[in-house]
C-alpha atoms as a PDB file:
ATOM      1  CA  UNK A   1     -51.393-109.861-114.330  1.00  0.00           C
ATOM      2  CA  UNK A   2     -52.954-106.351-113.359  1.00  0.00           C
ATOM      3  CA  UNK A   3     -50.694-106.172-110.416  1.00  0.00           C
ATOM      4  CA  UNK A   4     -47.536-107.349-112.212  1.00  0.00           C
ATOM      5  CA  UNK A   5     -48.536-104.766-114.848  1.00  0.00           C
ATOM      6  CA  UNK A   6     -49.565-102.278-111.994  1.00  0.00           C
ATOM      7  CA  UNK A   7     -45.700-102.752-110.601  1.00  0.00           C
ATOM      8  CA  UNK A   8     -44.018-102.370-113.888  1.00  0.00           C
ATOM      9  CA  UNK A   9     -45.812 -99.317-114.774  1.00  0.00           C
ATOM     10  CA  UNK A  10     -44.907 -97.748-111.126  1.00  0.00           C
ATOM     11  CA  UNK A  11     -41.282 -98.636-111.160  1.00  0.00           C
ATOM     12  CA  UNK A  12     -40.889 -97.606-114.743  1.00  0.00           C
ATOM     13  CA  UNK A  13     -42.486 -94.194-113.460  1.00  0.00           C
ATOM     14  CA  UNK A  14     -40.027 -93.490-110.381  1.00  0.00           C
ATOM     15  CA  UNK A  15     -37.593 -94.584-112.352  1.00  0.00           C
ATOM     16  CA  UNK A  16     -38.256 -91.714-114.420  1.00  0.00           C
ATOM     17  CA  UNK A  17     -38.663 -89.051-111.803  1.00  0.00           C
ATOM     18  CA  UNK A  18     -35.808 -90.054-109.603  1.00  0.00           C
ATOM     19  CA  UNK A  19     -33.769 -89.560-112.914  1.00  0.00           C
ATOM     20  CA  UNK A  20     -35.689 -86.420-113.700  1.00  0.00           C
ATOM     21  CA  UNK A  21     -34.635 -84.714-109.930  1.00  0.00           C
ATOM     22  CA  UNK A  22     -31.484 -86.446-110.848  1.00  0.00           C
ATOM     23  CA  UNK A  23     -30.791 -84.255-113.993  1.00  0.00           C
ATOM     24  CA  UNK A  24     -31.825 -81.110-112.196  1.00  0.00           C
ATOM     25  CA  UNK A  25     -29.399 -81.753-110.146  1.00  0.00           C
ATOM     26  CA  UNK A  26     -26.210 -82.445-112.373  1.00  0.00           C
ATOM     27  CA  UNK A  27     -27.332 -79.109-114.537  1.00  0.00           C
ATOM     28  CA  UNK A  28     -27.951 -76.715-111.742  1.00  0.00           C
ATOM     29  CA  UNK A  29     -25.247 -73.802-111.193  1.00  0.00           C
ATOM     30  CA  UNK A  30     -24.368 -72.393-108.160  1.00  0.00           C
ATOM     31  CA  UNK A  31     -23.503 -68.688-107.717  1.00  0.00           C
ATOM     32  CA  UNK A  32     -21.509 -67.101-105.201  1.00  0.00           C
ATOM     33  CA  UNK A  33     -18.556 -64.538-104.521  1.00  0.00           C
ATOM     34  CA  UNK A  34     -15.225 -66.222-104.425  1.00  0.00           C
ATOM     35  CA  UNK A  35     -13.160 -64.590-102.329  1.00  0.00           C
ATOM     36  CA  UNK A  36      -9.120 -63.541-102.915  1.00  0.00           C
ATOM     37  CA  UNK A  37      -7.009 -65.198-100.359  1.00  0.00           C
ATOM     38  CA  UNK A  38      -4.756 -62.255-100.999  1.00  0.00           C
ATOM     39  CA  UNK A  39      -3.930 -59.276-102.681  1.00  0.00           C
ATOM     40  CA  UNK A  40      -1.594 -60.858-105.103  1.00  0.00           C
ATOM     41  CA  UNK A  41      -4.758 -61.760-107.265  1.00  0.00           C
ATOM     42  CA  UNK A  42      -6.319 -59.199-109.490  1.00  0.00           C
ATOM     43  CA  UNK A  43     -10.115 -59.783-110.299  1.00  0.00           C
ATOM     44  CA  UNK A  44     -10.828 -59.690-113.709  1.00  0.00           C
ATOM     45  CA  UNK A  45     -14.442 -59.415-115.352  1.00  0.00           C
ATOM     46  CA  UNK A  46     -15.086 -60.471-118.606  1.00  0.00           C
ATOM     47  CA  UNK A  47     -17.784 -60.159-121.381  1.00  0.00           C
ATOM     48  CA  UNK A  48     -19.442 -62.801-123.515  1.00  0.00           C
ATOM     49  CA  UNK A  49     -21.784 -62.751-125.953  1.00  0.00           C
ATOM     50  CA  UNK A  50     -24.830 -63.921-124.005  1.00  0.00           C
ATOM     51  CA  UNK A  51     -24.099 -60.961-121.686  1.00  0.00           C
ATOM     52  CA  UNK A  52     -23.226 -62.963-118.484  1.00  0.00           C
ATOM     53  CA  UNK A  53     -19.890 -62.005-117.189  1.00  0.00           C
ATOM     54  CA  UNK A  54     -16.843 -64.405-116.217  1.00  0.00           C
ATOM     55  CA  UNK A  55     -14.925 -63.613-113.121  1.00  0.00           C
ATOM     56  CA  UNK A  56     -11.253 -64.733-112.428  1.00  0.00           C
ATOM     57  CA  UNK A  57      -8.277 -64.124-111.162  1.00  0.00           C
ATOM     58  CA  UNK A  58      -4.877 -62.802-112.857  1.00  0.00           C
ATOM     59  CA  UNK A  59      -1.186 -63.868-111.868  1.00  0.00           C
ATOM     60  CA  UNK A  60       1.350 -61.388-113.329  1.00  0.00           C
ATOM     61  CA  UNK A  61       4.345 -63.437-114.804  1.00  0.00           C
ATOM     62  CA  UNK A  62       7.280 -62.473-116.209  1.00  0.00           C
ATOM     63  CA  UNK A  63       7.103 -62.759-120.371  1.00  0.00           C
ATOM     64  CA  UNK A  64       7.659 -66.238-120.551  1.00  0.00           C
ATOM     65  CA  UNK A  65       3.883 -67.097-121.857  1.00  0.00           C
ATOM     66  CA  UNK A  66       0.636 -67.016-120.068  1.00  0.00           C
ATOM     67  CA  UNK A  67      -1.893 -69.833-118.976  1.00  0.00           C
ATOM     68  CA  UNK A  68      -5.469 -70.303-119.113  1.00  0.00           C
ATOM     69  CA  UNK A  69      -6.599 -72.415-115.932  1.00  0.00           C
ATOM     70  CA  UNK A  70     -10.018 -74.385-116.218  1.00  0.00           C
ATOM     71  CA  UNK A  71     -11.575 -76.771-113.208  1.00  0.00           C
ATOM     72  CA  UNK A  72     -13.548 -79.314-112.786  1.00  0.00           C
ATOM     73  CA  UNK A  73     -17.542 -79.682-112.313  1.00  0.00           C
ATOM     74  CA  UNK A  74     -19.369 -78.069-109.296  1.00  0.00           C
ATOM     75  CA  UNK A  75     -16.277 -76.473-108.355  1.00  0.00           C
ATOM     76  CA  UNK A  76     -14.466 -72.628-108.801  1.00  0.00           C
ATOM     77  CA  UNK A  77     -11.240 -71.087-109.649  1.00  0.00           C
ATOM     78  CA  UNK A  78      -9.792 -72.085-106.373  1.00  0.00           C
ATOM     79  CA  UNK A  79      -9.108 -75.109-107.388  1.00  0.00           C
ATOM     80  CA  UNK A  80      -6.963 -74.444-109.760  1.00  0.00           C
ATOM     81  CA  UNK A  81      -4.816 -71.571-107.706  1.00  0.00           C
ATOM     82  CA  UNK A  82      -2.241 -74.641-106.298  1.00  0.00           C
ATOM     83  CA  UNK A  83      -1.162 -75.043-109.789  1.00  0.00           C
ATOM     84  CA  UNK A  84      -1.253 -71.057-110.688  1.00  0.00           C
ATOM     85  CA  UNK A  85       1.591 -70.636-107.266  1.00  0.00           C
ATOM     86  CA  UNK A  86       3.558 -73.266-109.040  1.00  0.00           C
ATOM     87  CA  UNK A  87       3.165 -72.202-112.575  1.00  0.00           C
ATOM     88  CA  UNK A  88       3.838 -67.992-112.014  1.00  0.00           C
ATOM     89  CA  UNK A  89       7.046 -69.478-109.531  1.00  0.00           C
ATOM     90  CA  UNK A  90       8.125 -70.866-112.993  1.00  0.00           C
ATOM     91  CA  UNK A  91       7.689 -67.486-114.655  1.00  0.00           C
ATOM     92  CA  UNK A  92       4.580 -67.335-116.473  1.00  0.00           C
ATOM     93  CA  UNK A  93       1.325 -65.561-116.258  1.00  0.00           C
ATOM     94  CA  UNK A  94      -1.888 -66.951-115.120  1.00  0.00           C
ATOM     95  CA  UNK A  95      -5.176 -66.518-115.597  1.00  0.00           C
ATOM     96  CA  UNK A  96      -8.429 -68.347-113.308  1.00  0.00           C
ATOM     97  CA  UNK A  97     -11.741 -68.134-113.967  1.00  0.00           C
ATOM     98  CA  UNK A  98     -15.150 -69.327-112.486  1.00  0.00           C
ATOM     99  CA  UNK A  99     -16.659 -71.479-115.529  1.00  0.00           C
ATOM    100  CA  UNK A 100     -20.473 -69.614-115.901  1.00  0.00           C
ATOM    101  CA  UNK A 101     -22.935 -72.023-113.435  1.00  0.00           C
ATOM    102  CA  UNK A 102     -19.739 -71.863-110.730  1.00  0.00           C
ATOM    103  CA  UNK A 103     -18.768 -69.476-108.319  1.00  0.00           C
ATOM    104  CA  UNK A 104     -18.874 -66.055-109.685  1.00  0.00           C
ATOM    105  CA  UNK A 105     -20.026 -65.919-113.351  1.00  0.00           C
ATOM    106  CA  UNK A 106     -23.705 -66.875-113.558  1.00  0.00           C
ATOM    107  CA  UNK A 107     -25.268 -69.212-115.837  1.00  0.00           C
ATOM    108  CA  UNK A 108     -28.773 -70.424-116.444  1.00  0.00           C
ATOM    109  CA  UNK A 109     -27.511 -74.502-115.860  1.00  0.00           C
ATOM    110  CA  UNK A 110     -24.822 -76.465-116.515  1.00  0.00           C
ATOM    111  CA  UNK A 111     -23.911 -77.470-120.429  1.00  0.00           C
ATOM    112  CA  UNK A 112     -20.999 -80.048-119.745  1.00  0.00           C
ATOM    113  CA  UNK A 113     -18.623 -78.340-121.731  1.00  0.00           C
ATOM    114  CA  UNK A 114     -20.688 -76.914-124.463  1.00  0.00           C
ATOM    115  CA  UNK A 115     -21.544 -73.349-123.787  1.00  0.00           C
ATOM    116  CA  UNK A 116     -18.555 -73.005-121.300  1.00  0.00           C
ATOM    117  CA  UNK A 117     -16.703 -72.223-124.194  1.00  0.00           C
ATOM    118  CA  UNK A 118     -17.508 -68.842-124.186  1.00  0.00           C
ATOM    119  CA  UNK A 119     -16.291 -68.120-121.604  1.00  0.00           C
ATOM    120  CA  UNK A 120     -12.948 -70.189-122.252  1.00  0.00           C
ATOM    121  CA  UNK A 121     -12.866 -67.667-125.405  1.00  0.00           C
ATOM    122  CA  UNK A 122     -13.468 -64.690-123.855  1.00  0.00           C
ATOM    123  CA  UNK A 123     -10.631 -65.525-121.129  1.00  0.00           C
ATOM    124  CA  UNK A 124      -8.028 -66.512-124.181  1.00  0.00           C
ATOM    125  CA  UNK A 125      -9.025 -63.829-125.914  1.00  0.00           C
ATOM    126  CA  UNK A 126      -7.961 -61.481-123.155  1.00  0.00           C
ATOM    127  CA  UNK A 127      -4.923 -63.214-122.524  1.00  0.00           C
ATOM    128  CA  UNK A 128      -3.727 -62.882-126.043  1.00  0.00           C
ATOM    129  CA  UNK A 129      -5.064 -58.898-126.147  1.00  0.00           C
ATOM    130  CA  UNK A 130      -3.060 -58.304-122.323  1.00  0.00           C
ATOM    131  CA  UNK A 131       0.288 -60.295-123.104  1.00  0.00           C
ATOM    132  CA  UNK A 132       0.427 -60.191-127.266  1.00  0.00           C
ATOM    133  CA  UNK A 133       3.587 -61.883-128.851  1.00  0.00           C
ATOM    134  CA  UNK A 134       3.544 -64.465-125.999  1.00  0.00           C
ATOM    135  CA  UNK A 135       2.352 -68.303-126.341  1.00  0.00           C
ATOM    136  CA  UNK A 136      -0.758 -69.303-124.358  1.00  0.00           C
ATOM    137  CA  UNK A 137      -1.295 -72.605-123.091  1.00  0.00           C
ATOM    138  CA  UNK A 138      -4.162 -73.928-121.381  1.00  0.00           C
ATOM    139  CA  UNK A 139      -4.458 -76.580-118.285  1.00  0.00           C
ATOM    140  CA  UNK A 140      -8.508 -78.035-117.927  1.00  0.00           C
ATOM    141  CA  UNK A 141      -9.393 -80.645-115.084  1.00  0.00           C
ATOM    142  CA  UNK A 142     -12.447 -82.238-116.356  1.00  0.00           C
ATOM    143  CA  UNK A 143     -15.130 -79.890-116.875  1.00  0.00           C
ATOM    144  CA  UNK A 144     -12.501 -77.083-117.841  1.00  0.00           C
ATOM    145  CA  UNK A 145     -11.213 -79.748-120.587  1.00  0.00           C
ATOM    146  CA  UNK A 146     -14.228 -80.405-121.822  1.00  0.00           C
ATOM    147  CA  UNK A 147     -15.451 -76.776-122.468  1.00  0.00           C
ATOM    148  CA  UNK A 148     -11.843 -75.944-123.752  1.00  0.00           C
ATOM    149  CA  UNK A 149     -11.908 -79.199-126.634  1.00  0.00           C
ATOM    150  CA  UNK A 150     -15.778 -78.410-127.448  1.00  0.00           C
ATOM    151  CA  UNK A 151     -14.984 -75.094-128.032  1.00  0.00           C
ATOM    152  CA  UNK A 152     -15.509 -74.477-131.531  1.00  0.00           C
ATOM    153  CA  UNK A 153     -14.170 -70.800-132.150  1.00  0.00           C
ATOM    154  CA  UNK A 154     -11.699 -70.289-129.357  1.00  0.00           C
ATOM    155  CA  UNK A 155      -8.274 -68.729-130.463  1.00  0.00           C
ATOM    156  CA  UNK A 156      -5.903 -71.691-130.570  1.00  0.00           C
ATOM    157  CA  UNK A 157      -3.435 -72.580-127.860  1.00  0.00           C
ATOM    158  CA  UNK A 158       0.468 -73.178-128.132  1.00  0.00           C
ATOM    159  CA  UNK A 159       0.268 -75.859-125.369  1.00  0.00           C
ATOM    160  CA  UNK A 160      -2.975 -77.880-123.750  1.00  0.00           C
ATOM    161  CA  UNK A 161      -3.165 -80.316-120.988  1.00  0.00           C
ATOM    162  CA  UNK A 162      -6.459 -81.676-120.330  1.00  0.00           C
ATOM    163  CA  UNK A 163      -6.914 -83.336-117.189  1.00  0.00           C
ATOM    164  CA  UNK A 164      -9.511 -86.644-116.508  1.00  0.00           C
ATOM    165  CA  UNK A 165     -11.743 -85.106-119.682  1.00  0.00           C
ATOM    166  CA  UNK A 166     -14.245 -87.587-120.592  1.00  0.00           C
ATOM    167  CA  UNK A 167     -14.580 -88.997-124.260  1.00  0.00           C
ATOM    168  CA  UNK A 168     -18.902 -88.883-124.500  1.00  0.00           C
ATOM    169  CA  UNK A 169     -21.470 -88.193-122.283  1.00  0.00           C
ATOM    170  CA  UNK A 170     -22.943 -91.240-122.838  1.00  0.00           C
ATOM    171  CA  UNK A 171     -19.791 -92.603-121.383  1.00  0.00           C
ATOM    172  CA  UNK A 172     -19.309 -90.200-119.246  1.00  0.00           C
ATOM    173  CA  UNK A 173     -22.986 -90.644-116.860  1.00  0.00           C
ATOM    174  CA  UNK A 174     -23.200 -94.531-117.336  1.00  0.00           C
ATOM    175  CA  UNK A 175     -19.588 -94.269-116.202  1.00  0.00           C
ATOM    176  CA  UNK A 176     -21.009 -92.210-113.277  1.00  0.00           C
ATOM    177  CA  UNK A 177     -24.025 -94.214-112.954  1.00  0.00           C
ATOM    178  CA  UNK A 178     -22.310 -97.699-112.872  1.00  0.00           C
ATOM    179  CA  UNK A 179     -20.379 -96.529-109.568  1.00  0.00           C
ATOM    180  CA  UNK A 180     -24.171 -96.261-108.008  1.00  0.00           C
ATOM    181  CA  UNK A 181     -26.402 -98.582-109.261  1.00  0.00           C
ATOM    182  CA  UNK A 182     -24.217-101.502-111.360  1.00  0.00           C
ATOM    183  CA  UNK A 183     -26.285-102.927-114.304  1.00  0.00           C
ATOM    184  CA  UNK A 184     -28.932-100.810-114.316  1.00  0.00           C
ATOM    185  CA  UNK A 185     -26.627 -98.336-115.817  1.00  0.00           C
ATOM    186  CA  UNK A 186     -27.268 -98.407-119.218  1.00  0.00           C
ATOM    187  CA  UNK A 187     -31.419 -98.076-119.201  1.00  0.00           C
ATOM    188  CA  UNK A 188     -30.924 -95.337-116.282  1.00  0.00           C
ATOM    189  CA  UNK A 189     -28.639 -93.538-118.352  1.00  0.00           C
ATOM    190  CA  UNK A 190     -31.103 -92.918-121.596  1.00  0.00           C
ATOM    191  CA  UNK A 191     -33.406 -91.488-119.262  1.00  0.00           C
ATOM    192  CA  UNK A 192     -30.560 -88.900-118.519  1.00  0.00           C
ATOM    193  CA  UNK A 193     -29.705 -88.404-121.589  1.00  0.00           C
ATOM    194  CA  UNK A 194     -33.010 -87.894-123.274  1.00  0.00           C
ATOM    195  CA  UNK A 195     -33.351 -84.770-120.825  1.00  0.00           C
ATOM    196  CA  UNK A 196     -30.559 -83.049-123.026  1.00  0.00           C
ATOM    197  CA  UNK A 197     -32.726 -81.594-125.621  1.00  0.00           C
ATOM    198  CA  UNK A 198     -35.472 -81.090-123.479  1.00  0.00           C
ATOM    199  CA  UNK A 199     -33.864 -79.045-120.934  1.00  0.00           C
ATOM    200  CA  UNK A 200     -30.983 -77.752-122.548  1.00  0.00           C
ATOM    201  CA  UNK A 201     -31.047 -78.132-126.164  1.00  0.00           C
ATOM    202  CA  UNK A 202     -28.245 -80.113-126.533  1.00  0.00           C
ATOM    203  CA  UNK A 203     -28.085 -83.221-128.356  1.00  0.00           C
ATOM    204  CA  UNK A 204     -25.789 -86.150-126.971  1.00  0.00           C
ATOM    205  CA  UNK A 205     -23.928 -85.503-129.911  1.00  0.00           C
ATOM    206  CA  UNK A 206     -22.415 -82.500-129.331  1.00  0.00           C
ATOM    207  CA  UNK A 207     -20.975 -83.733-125.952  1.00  0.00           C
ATOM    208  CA  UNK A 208     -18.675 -85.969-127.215  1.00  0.00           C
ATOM    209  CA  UNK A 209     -14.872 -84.536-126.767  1.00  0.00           C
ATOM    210  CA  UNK A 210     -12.941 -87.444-128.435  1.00  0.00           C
ATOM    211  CA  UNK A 211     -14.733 -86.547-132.107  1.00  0.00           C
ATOM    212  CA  UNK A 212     -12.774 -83.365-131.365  1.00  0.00           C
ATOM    213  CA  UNK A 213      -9.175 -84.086-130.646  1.00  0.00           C
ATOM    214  CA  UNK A 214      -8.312 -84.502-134.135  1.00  0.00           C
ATOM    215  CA  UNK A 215      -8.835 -80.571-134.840  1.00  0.00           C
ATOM    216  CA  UNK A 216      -7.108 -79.799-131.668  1.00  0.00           C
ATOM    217  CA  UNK A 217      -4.231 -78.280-133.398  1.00  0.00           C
ATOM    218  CA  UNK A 218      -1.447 -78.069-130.494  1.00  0.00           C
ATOM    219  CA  UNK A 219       0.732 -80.079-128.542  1.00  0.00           C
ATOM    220  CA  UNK A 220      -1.432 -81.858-125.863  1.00  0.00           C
ATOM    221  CA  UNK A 221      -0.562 -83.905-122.511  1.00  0.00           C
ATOM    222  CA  UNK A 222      -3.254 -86.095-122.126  1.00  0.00           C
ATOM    223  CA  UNK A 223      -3.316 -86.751-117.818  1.00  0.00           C
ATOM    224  CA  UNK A 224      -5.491 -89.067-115.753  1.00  0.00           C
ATOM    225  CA  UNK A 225      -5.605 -91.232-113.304  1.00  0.00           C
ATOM    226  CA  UNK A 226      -5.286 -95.256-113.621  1.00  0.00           C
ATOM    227  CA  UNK A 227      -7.695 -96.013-110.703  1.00  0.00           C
ATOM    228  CA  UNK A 228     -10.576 -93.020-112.241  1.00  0.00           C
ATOM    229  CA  UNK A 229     -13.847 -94.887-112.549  1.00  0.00           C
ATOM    230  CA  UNK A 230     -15.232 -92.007-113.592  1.00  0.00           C
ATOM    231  CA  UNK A 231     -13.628 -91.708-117.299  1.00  0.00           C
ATOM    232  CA  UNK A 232     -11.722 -94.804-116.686  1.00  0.00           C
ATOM    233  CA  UNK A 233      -7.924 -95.179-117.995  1.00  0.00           C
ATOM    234  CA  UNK A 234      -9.459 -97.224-121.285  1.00  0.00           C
ATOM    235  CA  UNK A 235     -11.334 -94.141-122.089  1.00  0.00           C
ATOM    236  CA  UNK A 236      -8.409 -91.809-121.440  1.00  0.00           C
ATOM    237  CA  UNK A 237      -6.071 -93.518-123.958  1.00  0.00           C
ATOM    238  CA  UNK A 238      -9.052 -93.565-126.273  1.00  0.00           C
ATOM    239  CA  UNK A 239      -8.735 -89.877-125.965  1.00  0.00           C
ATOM    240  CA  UNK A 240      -5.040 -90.169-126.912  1.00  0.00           C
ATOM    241  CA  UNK A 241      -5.106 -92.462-129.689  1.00  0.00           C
ATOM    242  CA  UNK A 242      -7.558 -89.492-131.277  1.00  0.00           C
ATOM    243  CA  UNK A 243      -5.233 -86.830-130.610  1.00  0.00           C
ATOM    244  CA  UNK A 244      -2.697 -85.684-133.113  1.00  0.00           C
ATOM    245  CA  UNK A 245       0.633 -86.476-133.561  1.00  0.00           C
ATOM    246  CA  UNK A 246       2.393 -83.843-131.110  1.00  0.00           C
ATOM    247  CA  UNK A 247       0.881 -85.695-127.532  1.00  0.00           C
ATOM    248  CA  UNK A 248       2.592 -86.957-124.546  1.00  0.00           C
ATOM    249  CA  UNK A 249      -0.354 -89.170-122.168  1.00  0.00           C
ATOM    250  CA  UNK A 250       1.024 -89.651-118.664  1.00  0.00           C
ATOM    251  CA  UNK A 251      -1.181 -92.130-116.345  1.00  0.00           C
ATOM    252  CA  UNK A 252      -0.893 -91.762-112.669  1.00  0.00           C
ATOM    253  CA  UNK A 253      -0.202 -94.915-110.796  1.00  0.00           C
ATOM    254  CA  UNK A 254      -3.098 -95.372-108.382  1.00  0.00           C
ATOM    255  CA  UNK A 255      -5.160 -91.997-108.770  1.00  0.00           C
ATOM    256  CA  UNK A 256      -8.544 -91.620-109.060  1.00  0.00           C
ATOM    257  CA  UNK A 257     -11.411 -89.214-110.308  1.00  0.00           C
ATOM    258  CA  UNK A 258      -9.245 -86.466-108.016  1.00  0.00           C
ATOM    259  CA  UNK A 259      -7.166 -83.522-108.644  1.00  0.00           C
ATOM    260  CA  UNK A 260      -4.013 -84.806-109.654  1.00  0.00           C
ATOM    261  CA  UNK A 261      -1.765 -82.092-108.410  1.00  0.00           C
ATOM    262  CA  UNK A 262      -2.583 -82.613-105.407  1.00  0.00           C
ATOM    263  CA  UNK A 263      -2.255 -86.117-105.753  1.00  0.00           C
ATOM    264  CA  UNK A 264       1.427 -86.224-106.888  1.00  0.00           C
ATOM    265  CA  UNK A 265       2.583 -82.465-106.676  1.00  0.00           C
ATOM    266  CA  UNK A 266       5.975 -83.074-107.733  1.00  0.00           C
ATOM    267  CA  UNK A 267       5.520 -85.721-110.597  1.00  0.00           C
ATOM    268  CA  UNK A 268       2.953 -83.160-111.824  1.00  0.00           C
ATOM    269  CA  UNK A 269       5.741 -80.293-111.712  1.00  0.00           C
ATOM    270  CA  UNK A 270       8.565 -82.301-113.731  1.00  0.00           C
ATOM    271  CA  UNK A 271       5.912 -83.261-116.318  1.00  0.00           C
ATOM    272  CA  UNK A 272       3.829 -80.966-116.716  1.00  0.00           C
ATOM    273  CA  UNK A 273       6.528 -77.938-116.371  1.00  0.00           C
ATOM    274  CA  UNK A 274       8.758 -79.917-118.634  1.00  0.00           C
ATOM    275  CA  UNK A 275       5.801 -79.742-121.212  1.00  0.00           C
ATOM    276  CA  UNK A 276       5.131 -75.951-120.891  1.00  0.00           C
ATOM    277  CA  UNK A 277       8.489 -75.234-121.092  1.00  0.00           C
ATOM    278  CA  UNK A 278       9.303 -76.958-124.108  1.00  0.00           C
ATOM    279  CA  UNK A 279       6.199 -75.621-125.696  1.00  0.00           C
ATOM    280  CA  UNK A 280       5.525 -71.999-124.898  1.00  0.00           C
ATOM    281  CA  UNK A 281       9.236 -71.007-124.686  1.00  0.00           C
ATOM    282  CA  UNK A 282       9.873 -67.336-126.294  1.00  0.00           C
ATOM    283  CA  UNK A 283       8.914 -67.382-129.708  1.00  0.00           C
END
């Protein structure tokens, strides 16, 4: 009995450290310079209130609106600079920024979403200051939808599409967890979650996107793929079904967790430029 009890107490013990390193992990930033592929890109530094700056890039369009572009987790404004070509092409302006923890703007970890959103205001903010009596929409893969739907006081947006956003956290790292270990999801996942106060303090609660679409206030194209085990497509039309009455959802056949404009560049174009259009045309 002292061994079985022994065993228990050991597993139970790196189960909680391998979660532990695990959660450093998933909230650790990761600074560096992000260079301009070419001079067509202006840098732009911006303030917040926590004194950290946020560094992105600015597209010049020509007065038909400007865009906010916000990626995904663990990556930078380059992913996002595909979809800025295609979207200054169509006439508007464009605006990428580093999310603080990536690339260029520093950040002391990770929030999921929550404390992003200063930065996501500071960046609308600008665009409505630089380009005033034009709409602004936004465009957030994941990560960048997250911080842009949690964000409590940003300006509001003529036109959003949010991009494989998860609904909860809890959903969102047993989703992430199940891909890994199966079953032993759910327990592994409280000891995740229980680091959110303790590390960041953040309560579960706060992290939960879905609670949030109902204050939205703006048109929204929900997008996401029907293979993503990550927020799977039950979740996404979850997401939806909270949303307010002006939505489109479009689910893309056979796409996973993965940046869908790469994935189907020229479904992405009719949609998603059909959406803009009709939504941040000239006032």
């Amino acid at each position: 009995m002292k061994r079985l009890t022994w065993a228990c107490a050991t597993a139970v013990a790196a189960a909680m450290l391998s979660t532990w390193v695990a959660g450093s992990t998933l909230i650790a930033g990761k600074q560096y310079a992000v260079a301009a592929p070419d001079a067509g890109l202006r840098t732009v530094r911006l303030a917040t209130p926590a004194g950290r700056p946020v560094e992105g890039w600015l597209l010049p369009g020509e007065d038909k609106g400007a865009l906010l572009l916000l990626h995904g987790i663990r990556a930078d404004r380059t992913q996002m600079l595909a979809r800025a070509r295609f979207l200054q092409a169509a006439g508007y302006a464009v605006l990428l920024i580093d999310l603080p923890g990536h690339g260029a703007s520093p950040a002391p970890a990770i929030t999921f979403g929550l404390h992003e959103g200063a930065a996501v205001k500071a960046a609308l903010d600008y665009l409505r200051g630089t380009y005033p009596g034009q709409r602004v929409g936004v465009i957030g893969v994941s990560l960048g939808a997250a911080s842009y739907v949690l964000c409590a006081d940003c300006p509001r947006a003529d036109a959003v599409v949010l991009e494989s956003m998860y609904p909860t956290i809890e959903e969102a790292v047993q989703d992430r967890l199940r891909m890994r270990v199966g079953p032993l999801a759910a327990p592994l996942s409280q000891l995740l979650l229980v680091q959110l106060p303790l590390r960041l303090d953040i309560e579960p609660e706060q992290l939960r996107p879905i609670e949030r679409m109902p204050a939205l206030d703006a048109p929204v194209l929900i997008a996401a793929g029907d293979a993503d085990q990550h927020t799977t497509i039950a979740e996404t039309r979850r997401i939806f079904a909270a949303a307010g009455r002006d939505k489109a959802l479009w689910e893309v056949p056979g796409a996973a967790h993965v940046d869908l404009y790469a994935f189907a560049p020229a479904e992405y174009e009719r949609r998603v430029g059909a959406f803009l259009a009709r939504h941040l045309g000239v006032p």
